[in-house]
C-alpha atoms as a PDB file:
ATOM      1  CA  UNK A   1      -2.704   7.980  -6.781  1.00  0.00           C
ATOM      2  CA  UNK A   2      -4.630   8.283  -3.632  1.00  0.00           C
ATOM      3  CA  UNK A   3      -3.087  10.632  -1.328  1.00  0.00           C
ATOM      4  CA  UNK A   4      -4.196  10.339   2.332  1.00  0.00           C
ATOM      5  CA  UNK A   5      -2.780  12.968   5.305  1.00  0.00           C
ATOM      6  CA  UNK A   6      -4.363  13.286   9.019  1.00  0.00           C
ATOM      7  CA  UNK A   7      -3.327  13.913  12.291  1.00  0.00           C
ATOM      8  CA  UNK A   8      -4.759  11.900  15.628  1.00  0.00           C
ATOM      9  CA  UNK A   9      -3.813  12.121  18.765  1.00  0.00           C
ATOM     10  CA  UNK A  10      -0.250  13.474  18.162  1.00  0.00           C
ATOM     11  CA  UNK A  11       0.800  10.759  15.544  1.00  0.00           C
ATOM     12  CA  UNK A  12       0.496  12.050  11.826  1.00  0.00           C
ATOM     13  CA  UNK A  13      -0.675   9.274   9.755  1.00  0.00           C
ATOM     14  CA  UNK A  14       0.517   9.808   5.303  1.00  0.00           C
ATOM     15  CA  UNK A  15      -0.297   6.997   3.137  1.00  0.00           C
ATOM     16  CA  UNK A  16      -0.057   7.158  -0.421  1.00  0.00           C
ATOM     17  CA  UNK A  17      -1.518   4.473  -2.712  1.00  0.00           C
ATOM     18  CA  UNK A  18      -2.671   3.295  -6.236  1.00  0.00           C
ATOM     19  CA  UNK A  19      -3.357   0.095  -8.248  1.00  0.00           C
ATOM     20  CA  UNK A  20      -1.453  -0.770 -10.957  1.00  0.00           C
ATOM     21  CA  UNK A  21      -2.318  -3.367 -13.700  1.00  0.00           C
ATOM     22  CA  UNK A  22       0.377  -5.926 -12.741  1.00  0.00           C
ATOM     23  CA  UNK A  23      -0.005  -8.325 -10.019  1.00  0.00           C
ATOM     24  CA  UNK A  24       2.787  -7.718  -7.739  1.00  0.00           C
ATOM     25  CA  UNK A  25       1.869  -6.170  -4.580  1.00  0.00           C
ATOM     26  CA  UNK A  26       4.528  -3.323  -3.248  1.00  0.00           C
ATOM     27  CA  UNK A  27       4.429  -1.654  -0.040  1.00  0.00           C
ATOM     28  CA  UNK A  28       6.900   0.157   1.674  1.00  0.00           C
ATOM     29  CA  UNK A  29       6.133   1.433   5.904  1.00  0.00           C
ATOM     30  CA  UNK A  30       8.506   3.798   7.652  1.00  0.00           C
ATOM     31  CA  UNK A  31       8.565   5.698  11.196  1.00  0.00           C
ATOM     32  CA  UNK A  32       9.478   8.971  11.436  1.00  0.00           C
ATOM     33  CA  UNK A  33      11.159   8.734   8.290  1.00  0.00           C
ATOM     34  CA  UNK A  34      12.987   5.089   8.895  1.00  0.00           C
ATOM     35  CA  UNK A  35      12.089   2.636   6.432  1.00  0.00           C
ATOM     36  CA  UNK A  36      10.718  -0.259   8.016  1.00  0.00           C
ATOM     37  CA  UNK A  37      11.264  -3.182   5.732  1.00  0.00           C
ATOM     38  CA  UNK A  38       9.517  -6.218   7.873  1.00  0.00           C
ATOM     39  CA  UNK A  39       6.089  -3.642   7.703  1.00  0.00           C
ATOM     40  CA  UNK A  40       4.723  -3.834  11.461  1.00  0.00           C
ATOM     41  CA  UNK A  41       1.273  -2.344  13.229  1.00  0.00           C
ATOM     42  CA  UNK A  42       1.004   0.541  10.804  1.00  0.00           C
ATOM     43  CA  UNK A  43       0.963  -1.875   7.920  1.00  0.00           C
ATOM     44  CA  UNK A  44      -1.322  -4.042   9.643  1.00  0.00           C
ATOM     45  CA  UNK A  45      -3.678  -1.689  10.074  1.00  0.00           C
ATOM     46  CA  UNK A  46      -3.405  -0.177   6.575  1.00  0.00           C
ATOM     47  CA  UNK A  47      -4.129  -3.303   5.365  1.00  0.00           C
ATOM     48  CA  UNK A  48      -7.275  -3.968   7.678  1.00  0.00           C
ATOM     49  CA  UNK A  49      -8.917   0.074   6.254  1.00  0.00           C
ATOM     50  CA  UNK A  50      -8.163  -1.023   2.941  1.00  0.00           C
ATOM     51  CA  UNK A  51      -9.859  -4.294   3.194  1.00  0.00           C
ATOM     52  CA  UNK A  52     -12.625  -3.253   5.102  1.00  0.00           C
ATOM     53  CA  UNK A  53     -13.084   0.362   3.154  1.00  0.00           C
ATOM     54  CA  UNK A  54     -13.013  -2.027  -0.632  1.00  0.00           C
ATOM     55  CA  UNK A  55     -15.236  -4.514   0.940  1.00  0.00           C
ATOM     56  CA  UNK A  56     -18.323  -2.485   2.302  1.00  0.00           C
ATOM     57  CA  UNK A  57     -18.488  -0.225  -1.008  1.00  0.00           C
ATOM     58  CA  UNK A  58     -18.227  -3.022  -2.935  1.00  0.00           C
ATOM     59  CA  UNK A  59     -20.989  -4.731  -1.400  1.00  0.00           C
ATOM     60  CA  UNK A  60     -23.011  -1.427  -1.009  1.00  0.00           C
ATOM     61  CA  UNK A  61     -23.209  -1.122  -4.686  1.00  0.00           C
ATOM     62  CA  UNK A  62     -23.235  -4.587  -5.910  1.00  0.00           C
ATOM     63  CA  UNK A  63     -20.007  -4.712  -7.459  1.00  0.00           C
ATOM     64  CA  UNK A  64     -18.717  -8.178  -5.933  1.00  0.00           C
ATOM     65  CA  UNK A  65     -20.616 -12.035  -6.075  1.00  0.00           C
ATOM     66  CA  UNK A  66     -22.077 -12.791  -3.585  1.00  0.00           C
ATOM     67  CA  UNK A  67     -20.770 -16.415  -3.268  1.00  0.00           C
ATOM     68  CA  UNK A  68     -17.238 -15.238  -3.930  1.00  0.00           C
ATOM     69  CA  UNK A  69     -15.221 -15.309  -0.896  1.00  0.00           C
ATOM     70  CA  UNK A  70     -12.727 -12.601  -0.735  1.00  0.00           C
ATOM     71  CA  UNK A  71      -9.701 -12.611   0.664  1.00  0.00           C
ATOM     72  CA  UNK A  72      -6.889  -9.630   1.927  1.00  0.00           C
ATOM     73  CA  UNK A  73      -4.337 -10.663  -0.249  1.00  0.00           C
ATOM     74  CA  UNK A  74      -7.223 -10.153  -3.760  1.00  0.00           C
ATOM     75  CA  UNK A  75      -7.398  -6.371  -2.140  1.00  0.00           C
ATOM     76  CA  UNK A  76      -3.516  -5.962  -2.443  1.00  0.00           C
ATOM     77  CA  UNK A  77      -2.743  -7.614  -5.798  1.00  0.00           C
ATOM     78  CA  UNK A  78      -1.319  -4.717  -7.946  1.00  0.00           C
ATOM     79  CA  UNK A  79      -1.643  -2.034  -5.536  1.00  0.00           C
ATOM     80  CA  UNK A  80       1.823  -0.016  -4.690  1.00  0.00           C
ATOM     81  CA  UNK A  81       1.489   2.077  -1.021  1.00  0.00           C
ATOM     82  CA  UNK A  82       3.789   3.815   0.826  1.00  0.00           C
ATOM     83  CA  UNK A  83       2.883   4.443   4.944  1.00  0.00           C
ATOM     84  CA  UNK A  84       4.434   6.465   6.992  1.00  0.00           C
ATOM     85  CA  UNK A  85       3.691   7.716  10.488  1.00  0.00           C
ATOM     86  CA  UNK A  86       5.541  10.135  12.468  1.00  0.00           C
ATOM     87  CA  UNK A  87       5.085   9.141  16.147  1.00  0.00           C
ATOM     88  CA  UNK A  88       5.930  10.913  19.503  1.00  0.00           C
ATOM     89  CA  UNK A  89       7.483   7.596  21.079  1.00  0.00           C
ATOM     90  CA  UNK A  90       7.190   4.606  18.786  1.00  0.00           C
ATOM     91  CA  UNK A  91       8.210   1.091  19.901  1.00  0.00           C
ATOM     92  CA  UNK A  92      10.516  -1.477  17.614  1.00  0.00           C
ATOM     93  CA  UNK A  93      11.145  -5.155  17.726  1.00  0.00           C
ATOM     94  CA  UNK A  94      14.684  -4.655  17.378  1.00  0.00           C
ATOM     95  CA  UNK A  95      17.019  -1.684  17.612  1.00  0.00           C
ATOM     96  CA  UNK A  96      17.362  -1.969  13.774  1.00  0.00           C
ATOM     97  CA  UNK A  97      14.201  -0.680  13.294  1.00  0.00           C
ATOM     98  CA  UNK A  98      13.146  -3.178  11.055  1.00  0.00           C
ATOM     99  CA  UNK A  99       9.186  -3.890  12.765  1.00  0.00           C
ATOM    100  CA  UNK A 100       6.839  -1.096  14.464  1.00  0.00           C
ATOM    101  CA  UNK A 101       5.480  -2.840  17.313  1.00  0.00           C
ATOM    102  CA  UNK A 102       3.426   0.113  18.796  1.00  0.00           C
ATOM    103  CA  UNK A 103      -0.093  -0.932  19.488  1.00  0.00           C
ATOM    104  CA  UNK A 104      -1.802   2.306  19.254  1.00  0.00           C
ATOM    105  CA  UNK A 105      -0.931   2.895  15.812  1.00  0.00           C
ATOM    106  CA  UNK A 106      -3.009  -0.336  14.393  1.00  0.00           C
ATOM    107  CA  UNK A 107      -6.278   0.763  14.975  1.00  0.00           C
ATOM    108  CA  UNK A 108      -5.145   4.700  14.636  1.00  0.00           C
ATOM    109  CA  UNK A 109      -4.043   4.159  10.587  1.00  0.00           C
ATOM    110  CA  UNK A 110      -6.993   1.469   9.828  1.00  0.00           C
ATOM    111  CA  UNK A 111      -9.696   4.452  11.144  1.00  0.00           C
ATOM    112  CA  UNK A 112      -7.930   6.643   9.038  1.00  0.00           C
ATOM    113  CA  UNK A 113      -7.325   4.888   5.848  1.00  0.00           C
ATOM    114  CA  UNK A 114     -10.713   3.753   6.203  1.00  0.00           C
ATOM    115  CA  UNK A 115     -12.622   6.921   6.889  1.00  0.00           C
ATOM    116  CA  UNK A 116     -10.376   8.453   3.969  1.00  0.00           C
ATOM    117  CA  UNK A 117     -10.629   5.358   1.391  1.00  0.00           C
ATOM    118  CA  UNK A 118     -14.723   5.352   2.016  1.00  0.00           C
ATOM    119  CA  UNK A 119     -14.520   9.208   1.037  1.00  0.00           C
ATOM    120  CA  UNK A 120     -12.367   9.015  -1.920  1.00  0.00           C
ATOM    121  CA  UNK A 121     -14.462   5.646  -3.253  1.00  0.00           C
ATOM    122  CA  UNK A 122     -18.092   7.362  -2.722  1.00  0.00           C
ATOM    123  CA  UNK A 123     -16.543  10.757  -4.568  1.00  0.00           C
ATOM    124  CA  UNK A 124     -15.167   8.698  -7.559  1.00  0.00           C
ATOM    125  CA  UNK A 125     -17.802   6.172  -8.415  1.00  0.00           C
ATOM    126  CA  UNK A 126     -15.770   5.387 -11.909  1.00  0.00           C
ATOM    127  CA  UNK A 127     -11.996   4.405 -10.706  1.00  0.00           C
ATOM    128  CA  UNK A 128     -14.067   2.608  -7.617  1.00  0.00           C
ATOM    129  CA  UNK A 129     -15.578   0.415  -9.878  1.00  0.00           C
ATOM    130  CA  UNK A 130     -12.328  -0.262 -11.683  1.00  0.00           C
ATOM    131  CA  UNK A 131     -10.639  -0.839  -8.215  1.00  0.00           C
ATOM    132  CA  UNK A 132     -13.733  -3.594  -6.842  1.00  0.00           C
ATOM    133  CA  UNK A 133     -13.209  -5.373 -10.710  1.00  0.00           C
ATOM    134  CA  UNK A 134      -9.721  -5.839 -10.491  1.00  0.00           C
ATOM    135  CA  UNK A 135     -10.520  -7.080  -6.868  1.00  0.00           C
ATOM    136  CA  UNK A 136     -12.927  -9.720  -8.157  1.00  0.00           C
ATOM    137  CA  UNK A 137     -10.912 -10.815 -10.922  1.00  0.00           C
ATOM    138  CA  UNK A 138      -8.073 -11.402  -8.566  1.00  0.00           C
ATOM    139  CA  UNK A 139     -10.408 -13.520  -6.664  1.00  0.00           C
ATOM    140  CA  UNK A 140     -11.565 -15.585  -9.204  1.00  0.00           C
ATOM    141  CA  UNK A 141      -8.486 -16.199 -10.494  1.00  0.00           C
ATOM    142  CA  UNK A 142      -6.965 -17.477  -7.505  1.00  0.00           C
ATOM    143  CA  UNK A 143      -9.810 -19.358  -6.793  1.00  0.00           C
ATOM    144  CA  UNK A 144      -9.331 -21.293 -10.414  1.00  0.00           C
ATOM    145  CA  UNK A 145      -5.494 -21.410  -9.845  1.00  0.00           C
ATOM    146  CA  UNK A 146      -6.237 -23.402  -6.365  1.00  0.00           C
ATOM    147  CA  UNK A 147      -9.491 -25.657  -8.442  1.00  0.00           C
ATOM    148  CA  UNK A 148      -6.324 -26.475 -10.809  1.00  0.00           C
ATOM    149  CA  UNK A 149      -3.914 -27.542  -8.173  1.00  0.00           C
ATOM    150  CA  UNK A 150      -6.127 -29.316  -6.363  1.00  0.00           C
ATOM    151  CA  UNK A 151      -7.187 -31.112  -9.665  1.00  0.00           C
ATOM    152  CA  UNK A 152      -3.430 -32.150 -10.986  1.00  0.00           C
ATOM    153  CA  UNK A 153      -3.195 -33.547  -6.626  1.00  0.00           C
ATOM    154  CA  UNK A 154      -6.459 -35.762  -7.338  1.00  0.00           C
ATOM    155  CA  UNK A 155      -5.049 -36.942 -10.761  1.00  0.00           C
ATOM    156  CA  UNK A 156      -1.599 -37.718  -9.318  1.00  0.00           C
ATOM    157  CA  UNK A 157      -3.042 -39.965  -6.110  1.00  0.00           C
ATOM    158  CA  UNK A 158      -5.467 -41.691  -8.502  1.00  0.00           C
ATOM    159  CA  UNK A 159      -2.939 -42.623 -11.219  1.00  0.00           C
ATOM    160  CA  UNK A 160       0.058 -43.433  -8.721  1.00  0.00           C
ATOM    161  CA  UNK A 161      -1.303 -44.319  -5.424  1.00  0.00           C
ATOM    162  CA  UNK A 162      -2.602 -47.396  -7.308  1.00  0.00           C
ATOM    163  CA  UNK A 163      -6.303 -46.299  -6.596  1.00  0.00           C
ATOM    164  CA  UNK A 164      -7.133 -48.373  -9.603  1.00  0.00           C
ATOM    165  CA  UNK A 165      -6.928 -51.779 -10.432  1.00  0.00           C
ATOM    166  CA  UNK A 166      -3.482 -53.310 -11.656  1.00  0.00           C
ATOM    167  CA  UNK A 167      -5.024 -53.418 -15.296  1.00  0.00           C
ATOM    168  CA  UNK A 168      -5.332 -49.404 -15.949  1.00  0.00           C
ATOM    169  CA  UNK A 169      -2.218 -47.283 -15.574  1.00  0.00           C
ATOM    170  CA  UNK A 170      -1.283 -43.260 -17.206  1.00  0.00           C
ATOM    171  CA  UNK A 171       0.752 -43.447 -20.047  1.00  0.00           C
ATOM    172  CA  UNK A 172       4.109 -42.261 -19.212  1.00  0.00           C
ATOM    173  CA  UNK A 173       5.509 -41.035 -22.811  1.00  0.00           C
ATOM    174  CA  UNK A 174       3.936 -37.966 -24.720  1.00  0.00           C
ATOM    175  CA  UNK A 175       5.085 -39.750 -28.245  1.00  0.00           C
ATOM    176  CA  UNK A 176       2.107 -41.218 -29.933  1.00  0.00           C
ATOM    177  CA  UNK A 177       3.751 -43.877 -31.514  1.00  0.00           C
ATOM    178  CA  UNK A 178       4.892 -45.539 -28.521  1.00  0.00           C
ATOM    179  CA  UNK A 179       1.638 -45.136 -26.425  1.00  0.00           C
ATOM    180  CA  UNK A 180      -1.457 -47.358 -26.382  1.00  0.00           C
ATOM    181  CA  UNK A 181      -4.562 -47.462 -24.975  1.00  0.00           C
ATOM    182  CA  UNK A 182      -6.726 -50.966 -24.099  1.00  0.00           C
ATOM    183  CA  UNK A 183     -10.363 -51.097 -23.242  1.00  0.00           C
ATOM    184  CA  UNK A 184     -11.643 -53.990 -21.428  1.00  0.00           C
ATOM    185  CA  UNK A 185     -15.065 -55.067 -20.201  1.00  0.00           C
ATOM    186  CA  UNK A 186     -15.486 -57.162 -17.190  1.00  0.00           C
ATOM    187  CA  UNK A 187     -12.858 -58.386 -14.970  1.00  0.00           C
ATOM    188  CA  UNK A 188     -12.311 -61.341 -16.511  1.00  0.00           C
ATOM    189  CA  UNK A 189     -10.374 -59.210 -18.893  1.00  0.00           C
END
């Protein structure tokens, strides 16, 4: 784990994190020890260090394509963090507590996390490079899982929009026996 502890401007900023080698993403925010369940500023801005931290070491040392496009959600895939910030006055969307809506804290925990992320990644070269893989393989793999989609929409408009001519049509029945396939030349046919 990746243990992360500093103080600025009177708000102490603790965020614990480390990537597992599933791909659910798990991350739990609380103010002054509330559990904030619908995240809020403090996650935003974890999120935003993390991103930005992963991305310009992994681009320093070569470790991502350069023509694949990265997104936040590829930096967060397996990763389990906990932030919490204890703040002098902190500001909620509801009296529940459920959503930190202070601005200040934003900016304050992505400086942080980043500035303590870049640290940690440029002291441990090896689990940095495991961290940027499992980034990149996340990446690609969503970026195959969207190429299929969008492949199975194409096939489905061309076959059943009637996008071809009446004479061509998918077989419907996965039995072998009962399916048949005609090849005709011209349209005469």
């Amino acid at each position: 784990p990746i243990y992360i502890n500093k103080e600025v401007d009177g708000v102490t900023v603790e965020v614990c994190l480390q990537y597992t080698n599933g791909d659910n993403e798990v991350e739990m925010c609380f103010t002054n020890n509330a559990y904030n369940k619908d995240g809020g500023t403090h996650l935003s801005g974890f999120r935003g260090g993390l991103t930005r931290s992963v991305t310009t070491y992994g681009k320093k040392n070569n470790h991502f394509k350069e023509n694949l496009e990265l997104i936040g959600k590829d930096f967060r895939e397996g990763l389990t963090a906990v932030i919490s910030i204890s703040h002098p006055d902190p500001s909620f969307e509801s009296q529940t507590k459920v959503k930190l809506t202070s601005p200040d804290v934003e900016g304050l925990v992505s400086s942080v996390v980043y500035e303590a992320l870049s640290a940690y990644l440029e002291k441990n070269p090896k689990d940095a490079t495991r961290i940027c893989k499992k980034i990149m393989l996340s990446a690609e793999a969503r970026i195959a899982a969207k190429k299929a989609r969008d492949a199975l929409i194409d096939r489905k408009k061309i076959l059943g929009g009637g996008g071809l001519p009446g004479k061509l049509f998918d077989c419907t029945t996965r039995d072998r026996e009962k399916s048949e396939l005609f090849l005709v030349e011209g349209d005469s046919a």
